[in-house]
N, C-alpha and C. Protein backbone atom coordinates (compact mmCIF):
# COMPACT_ATOMS: atom_id res chain seq x y z
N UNK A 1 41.99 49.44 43.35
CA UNK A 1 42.35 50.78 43.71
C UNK A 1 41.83 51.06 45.11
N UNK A 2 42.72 51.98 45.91
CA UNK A 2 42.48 51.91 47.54
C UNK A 2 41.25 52.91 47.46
N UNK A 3 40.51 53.02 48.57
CA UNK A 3 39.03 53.95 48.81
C UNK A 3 38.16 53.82 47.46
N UNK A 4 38.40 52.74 46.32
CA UNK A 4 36.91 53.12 45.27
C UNK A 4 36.01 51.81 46.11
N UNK A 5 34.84 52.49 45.64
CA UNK A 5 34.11 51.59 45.84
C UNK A 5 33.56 50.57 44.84
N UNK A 6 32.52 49.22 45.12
CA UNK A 6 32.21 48.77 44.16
C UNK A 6 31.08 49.13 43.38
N UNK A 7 31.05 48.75 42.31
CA UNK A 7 29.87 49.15 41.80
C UNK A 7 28.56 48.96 42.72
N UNK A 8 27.73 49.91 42.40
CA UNK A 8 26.25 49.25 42.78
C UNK A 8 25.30 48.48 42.06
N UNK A 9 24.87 47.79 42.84
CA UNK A 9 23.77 46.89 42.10
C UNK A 9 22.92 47.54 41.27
N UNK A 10 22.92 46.81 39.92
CA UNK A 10 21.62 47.44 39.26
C UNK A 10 20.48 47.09 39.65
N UNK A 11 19.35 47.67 39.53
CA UNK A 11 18.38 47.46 39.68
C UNK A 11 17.44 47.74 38.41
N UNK A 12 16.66 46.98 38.29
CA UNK A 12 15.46 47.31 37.38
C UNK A 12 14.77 48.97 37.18
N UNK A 13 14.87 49.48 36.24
CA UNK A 13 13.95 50.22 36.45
C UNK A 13 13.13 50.78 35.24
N UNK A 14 12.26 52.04 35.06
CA UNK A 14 11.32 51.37 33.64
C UNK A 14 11.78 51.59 32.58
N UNK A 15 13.18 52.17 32.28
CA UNK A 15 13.72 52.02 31.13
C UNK A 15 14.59 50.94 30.57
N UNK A 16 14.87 50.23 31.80
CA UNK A 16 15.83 48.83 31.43
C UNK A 16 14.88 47.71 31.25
N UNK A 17 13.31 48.10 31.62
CA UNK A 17 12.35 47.19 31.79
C UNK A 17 12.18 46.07 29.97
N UNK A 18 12.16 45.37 30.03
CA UNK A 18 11.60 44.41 28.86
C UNK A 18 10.45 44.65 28.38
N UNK A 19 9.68 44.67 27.21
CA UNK A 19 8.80 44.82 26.68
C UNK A 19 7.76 43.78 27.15
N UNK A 20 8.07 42.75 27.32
CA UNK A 20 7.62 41.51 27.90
C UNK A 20 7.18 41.78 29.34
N UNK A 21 7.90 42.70 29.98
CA UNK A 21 7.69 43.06 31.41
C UNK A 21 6.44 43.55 31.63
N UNK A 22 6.72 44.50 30.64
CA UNK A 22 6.07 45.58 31.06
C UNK A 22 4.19 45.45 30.54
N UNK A 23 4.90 44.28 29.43
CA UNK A 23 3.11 43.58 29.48
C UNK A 23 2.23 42.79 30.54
N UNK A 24 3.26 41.90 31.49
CA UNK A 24 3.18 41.42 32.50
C UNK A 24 2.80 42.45 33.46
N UNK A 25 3.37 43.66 33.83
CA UNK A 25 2.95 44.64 34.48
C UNK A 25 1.78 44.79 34.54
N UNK A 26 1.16 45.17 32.87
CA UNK A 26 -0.30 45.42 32.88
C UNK A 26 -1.09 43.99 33.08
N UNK A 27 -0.82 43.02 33.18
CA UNK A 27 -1.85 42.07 33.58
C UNK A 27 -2.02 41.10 32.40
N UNK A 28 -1.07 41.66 31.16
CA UNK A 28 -1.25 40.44 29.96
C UNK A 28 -1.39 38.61 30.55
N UNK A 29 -2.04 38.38 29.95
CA UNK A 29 -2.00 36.53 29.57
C UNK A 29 -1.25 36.37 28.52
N UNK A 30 -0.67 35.01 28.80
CA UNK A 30 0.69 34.49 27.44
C UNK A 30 0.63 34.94 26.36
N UNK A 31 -0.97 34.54 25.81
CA UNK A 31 -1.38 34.72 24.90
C UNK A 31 -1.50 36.26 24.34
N UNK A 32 -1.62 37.00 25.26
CA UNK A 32 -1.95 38.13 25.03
C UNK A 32 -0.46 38.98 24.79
N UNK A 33 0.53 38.85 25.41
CA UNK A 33 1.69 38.68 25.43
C UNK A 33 2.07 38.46 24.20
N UNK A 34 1.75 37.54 23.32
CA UNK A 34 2.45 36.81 22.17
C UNK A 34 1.98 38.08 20.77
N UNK A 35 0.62 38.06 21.63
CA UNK A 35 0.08 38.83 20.55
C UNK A 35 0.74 40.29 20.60
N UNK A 36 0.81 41.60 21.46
CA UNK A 36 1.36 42.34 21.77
C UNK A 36 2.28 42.05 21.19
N UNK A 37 3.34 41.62 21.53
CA UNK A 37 4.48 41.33 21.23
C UNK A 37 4.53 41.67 19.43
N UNK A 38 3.96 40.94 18.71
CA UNK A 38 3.93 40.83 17.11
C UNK A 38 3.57 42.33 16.56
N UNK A 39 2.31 42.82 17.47
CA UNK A 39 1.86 44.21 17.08
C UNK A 39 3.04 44.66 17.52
N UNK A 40 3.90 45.09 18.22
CA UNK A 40 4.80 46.07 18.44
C UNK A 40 5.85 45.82 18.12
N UNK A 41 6.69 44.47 18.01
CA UNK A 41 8.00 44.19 17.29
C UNK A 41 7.75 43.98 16.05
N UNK A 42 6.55 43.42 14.91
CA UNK A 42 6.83 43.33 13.72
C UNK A 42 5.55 44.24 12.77
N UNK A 43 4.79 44.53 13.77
CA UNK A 43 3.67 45.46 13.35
C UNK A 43 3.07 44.57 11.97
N UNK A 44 2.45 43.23 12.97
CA UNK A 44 1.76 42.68 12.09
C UNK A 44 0.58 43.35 11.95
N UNK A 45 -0.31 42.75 11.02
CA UNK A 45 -2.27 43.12 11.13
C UNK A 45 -2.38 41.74 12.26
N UNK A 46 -3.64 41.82 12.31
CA UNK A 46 -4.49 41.16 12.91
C UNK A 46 -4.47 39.06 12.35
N UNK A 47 -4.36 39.39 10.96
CA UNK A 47 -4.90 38.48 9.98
C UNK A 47 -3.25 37.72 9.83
N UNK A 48 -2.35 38.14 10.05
CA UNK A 48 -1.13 38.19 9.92
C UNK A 48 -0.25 37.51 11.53
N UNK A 49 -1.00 38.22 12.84
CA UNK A 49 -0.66 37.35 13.97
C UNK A 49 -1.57 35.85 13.91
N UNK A 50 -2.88 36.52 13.55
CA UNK A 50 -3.43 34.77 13.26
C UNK A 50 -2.87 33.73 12.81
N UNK A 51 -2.68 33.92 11.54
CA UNK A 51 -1.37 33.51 10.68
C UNK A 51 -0.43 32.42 11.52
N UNK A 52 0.34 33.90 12.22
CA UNK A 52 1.61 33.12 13.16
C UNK A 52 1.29 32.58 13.85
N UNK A 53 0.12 32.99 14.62
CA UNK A 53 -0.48 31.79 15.98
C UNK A 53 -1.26 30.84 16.06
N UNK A 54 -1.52 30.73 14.55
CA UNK A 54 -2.38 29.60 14.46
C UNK A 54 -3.72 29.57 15.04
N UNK A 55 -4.42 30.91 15.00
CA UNK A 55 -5.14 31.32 15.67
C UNK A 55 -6.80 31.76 14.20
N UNK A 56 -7.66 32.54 14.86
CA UNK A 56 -9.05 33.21 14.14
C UNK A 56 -8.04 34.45 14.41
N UNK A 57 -8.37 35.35 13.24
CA UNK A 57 -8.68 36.84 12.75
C UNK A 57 -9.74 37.50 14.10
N UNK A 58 -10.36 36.71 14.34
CA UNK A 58 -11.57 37.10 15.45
C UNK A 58 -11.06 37.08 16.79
N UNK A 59 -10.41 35.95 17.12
CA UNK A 59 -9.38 35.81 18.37
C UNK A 59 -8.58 36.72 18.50
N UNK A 60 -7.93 37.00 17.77
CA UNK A 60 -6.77 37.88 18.07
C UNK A 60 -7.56 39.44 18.17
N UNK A 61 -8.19 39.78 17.61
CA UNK A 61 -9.16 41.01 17.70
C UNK A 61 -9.60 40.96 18.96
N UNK A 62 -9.88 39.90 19.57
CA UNK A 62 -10.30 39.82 20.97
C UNK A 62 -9.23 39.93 22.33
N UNK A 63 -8.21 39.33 21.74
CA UNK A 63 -7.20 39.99 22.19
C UNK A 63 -6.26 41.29 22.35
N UNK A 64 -6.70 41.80 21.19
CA UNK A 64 -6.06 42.59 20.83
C UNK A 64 -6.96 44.00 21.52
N UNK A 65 -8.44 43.60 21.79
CA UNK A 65 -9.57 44.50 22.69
C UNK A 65 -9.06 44.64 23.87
N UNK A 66 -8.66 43.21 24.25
CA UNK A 66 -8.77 43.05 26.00
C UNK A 66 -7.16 43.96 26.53
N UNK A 67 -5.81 43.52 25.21
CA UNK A 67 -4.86 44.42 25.29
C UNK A 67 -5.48 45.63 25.47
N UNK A 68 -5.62 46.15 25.05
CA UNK A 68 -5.89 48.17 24.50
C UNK A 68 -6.37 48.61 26.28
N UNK A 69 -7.33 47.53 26.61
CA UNK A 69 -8.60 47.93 27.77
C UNK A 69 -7.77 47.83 28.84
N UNK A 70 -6.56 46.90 29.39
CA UNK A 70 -5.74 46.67 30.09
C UNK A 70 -4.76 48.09 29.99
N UNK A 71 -4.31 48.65 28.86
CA UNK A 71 -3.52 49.32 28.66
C UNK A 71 -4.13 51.00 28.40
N UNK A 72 -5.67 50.79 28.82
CA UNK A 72 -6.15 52.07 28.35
C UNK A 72 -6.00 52.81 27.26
N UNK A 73 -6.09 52.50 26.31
CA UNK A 73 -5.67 53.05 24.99
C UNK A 73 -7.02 52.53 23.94
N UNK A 74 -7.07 53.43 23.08
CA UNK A 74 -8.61 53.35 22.54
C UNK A 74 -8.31 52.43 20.93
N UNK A 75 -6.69 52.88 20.60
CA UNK A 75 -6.29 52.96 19.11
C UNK A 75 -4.93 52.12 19.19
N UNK A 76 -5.15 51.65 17.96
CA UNK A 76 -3.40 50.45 18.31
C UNK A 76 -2.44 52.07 17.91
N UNK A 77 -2.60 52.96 17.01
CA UNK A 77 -1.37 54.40 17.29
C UNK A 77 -1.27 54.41 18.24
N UNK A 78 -1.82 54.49 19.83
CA UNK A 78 -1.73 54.60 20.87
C UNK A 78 -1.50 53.63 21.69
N UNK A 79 -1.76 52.76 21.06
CA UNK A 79 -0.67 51.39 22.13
C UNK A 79 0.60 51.63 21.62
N UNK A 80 1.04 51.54 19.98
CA UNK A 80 2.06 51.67 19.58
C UNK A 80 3.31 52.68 20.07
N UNK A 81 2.56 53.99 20.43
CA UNK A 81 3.44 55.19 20.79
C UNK A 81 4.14 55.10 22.04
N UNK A 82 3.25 53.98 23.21
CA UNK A 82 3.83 53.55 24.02
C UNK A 82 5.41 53.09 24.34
N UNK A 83 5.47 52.50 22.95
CA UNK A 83 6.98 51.48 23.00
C UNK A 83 7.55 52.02 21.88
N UNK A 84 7.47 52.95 21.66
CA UNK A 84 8.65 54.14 20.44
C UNK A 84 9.52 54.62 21.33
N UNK A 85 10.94 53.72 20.82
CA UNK A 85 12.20 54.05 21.54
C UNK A 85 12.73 52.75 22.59
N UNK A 86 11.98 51.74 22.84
CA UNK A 86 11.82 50.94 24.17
C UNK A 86 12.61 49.62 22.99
């Protein structure tokens, strides 16, 4: 069609962002990443990502500290509320 233009490029922005991103954003490690990930897509426990990762109950708690402290949040409700809707 004469005078349309083309689309514009999308660009990223924080609603098209990935959940994965946006852990990377805050400074996650893989690991930490993997873990996140389970708390917020399958809302495992603790004992339950171990489980999947082949990991300690204790590890992942440690992870799951260093998440919260990265993400400022005191309470996994409050990591969680983060990604309601995302």
């Amino acid at each position: 069609m004469a005078g349309s233009q083309p689309p514009a490029a999308k660009t990223p922005s924080a609603k098209t962002l990935s959940i994965e991103d946006t852990f990377r954003e805050h400074g996650l490690f893989r690991r930490e990443i993997e873990v996140a990930a389970l708390l917020v897509q399958e809302g495992l426990t603790a004992g339950e990502i171990g489980d999947r990762l082949f990991i300690s109950e204790r590890t992942v708690n440690d992870h799951i500290a260093s998440i919260y402290r990265k993400f400022a949040v005191r309470k996994r409700g409050e990591f969680m509320a983060m990604f309601v809707g995302k």
